[in-house]
Protein backbone atom coordinates (compact mmCIF):
# COMPACT_ATOMS: atom_id res chain seq x y z
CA UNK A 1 57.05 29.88 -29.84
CA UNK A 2 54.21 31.23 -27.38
CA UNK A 3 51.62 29.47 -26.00
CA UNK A 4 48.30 30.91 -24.70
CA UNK A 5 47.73 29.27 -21.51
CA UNK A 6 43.85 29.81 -19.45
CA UNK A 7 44.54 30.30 -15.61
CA UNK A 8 41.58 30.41 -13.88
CA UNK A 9 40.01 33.41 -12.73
CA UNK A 10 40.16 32.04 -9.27
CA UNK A 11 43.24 31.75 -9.40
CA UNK A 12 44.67 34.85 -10.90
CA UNK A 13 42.82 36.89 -8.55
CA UNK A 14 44.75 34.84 -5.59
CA UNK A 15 48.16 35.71 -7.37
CA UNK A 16 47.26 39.32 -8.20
CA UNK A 17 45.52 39.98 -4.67
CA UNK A 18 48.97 38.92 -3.57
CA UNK A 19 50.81 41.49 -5.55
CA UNK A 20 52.38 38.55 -7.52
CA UNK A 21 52.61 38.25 -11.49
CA UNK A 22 51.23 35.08 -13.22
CA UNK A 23 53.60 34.78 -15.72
CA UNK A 24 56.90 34.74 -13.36
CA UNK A 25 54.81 32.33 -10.90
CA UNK A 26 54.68 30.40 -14.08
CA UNK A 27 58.48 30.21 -14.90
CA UNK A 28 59.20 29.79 -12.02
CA UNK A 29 56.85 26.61 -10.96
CA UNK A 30 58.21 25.22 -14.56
CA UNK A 31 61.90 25.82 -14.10
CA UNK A 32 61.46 23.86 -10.73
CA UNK A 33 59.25 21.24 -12.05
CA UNK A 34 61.44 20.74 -14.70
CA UNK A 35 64.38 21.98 -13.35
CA UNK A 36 65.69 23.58 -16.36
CA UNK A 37 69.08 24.85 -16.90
CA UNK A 38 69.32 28.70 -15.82
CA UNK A 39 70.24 29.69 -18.92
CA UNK A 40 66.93 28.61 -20.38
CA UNK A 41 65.37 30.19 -17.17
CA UNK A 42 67.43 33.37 -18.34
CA UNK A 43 66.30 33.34 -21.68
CA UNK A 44 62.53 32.67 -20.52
CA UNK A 45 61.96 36.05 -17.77
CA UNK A 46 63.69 38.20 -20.83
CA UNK A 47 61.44 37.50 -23.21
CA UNK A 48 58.53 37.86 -20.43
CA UNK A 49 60.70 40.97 -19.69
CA UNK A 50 60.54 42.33 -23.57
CA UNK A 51 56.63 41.41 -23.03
CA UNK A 52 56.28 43.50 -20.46
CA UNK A 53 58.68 46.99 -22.31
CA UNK A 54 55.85 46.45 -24.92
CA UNK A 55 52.93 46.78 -22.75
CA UNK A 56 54.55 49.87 -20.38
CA UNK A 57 54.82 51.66 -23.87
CA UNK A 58 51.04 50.78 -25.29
CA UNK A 59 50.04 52.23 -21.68
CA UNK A 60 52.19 55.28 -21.78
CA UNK A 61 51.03 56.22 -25.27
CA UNK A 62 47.55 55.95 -23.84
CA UNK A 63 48.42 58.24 -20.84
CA UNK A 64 47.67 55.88 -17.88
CA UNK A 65 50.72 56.22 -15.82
CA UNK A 66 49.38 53.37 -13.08
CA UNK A 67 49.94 50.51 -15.26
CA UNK A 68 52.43 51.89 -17.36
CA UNK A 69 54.69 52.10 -13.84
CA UNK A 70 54.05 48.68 -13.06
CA UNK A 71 54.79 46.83 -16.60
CA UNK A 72 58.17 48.67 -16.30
CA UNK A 73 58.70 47.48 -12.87
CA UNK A 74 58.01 44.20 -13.94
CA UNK A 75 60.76 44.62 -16.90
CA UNK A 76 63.48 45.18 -14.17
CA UNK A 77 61.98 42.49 -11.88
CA UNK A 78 62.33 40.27 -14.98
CA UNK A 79 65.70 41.43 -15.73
CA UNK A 80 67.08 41.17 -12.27
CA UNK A 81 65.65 37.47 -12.01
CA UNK A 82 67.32 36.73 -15.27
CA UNK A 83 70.85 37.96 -14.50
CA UNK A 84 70.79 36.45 -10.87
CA UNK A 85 69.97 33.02 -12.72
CA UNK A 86 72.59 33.89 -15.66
CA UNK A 87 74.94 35.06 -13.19
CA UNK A 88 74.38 32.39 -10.20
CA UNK A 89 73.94 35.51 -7.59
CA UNK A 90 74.74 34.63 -4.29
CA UNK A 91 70.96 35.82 -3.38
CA UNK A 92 69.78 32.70 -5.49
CA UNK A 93 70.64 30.67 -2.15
CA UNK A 94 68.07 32.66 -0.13
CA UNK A 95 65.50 32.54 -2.81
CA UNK A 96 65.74 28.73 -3.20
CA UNK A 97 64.69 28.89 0.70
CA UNK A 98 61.88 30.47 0.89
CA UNK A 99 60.86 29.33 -2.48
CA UNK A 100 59.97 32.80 -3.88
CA UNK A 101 61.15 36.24 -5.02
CA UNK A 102 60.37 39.05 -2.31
CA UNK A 103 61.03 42.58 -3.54
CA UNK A 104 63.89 42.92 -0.63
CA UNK A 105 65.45 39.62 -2.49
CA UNK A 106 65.38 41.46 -5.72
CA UNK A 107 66.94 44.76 -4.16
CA UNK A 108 69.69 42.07 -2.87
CA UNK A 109 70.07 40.63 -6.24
CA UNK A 110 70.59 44.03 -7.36
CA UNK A 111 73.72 44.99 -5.59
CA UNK A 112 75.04 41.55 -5.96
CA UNK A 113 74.38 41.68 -9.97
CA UNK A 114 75.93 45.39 -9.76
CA UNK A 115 79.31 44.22 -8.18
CA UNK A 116 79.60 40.43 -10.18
CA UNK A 117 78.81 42.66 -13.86
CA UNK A 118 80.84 45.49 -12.34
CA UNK A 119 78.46 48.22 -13.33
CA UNK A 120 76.51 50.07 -10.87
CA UNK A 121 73.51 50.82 -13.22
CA UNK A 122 72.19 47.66 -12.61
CA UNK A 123 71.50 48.17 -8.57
CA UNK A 124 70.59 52.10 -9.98
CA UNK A 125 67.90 50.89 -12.64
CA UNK A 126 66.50 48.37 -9.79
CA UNK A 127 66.00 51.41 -7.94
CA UNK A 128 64.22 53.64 -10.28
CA UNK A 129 61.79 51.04 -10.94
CA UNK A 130 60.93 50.29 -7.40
CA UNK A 131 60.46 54.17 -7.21
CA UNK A 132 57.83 53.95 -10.12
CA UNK A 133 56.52 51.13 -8.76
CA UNK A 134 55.64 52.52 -5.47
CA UNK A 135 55.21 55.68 -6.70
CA UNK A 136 53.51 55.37 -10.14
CA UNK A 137 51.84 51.73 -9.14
CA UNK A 138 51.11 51.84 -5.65
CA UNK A 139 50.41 55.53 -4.51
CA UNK A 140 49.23 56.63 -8.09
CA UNK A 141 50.95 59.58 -7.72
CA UNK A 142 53.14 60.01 -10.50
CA UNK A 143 52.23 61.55 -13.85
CA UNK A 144 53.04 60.16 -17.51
CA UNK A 145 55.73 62.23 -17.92
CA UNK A 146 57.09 60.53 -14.63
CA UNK A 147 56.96 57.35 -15.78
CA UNK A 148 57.91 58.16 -19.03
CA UNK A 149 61.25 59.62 -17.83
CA UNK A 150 61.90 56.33 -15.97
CA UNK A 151 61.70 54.45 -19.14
CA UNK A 152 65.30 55.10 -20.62
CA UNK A 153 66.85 53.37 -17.32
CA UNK A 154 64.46 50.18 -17.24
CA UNK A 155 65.05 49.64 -21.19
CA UNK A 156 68.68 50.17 -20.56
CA UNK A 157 68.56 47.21 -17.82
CA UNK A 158 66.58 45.09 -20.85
CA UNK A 159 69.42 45.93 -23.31
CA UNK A 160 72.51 45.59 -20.33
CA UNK A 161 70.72 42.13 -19.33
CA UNK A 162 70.68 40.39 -22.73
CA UNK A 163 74.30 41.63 -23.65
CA UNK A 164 75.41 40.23 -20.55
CA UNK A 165 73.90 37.04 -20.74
CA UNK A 166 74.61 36.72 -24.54
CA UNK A 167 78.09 37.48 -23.65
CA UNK A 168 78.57 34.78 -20.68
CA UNK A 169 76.83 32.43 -22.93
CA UNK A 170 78.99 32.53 -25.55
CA UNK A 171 82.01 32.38 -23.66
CA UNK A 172 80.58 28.80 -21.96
CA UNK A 173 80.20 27.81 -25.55
């Protein structure tokens, strides 16, 4: 089930001033509040992170490279959030003290997530989409066809991220 949810326009400006997305801010004050089980937490950032694949593709097909590079950065952010909770990465720790994600944390995350799954695509997908995302979000200098060749690798971390964490989950069960 979603639910529509009105922020304040106050407030989202605040987030998005500080390069921050609403809807992980959102899990992520929840999952404390309520401190849910990871694997709900899991569950939660990939659908956010399917959310996000869908809205990188409505923006590629209408040729605006700038937002399509940051929706797929936010798929692998997602992603990488969801495995380190799905996974307990050791990064977690470090997160849990400062009380936030920072892009350096994810990077971490990463090449912890690459040596527990034993696949080295994972840290390599983190880094394409921190290339698009500096390159494609942040500098605006990548074209569609930039972006659009990024794509494959970030929708390969969606599809890696929910095998793994159907896979650990049904070996728990």
């Amino acid at each position: 089930m979603e639910k529509t949810v009105v922020i304040p326009r106050r407030l989202v400006e605040e987030v998005e001033k500080r390069g921050l997305s609403v809807e992980s801010l959102v899990v992520d004050a929840l999952s404390k509040a309520l401190d849910l089980d990871p694997e709900v937490v899991a569950e939660a950032r990939l659908e956010l992170a399917a959310k996000f694949m869908e809205e990188a593709d409505e923006y590629l097909g209408k040729g605006d490279p700038v937002q399509a590079s940051e929706k797929l950065y936010k798929v692998a952010e997602e992603c990488i959030k969801a495995l380190a909770e799905g996974f307990n990465a050791p990064t977690l720790e470090k997160v849990r003290e400062r009380g936030r994600w920072d892009t350096w944390l994810l990077g971490m995350a990463a090449t912890d997530l690459s040596r527990i799954l034993g696949d080295e695509r994972v840290h390599l997908a983190w880094s394409k989409a921190y290339e698009i995302h500096v390159w494609g979000f942040h500098e605006a200098k990548y074209r569609v066809e930039d972006v659009a060749a990024a794509r494959p690798v970030v929708k390969w971390l969606l599809d890696f991220a929910g095998e793994a964490l159907r896979k650990a989950r049904s070996r728990r069960e």
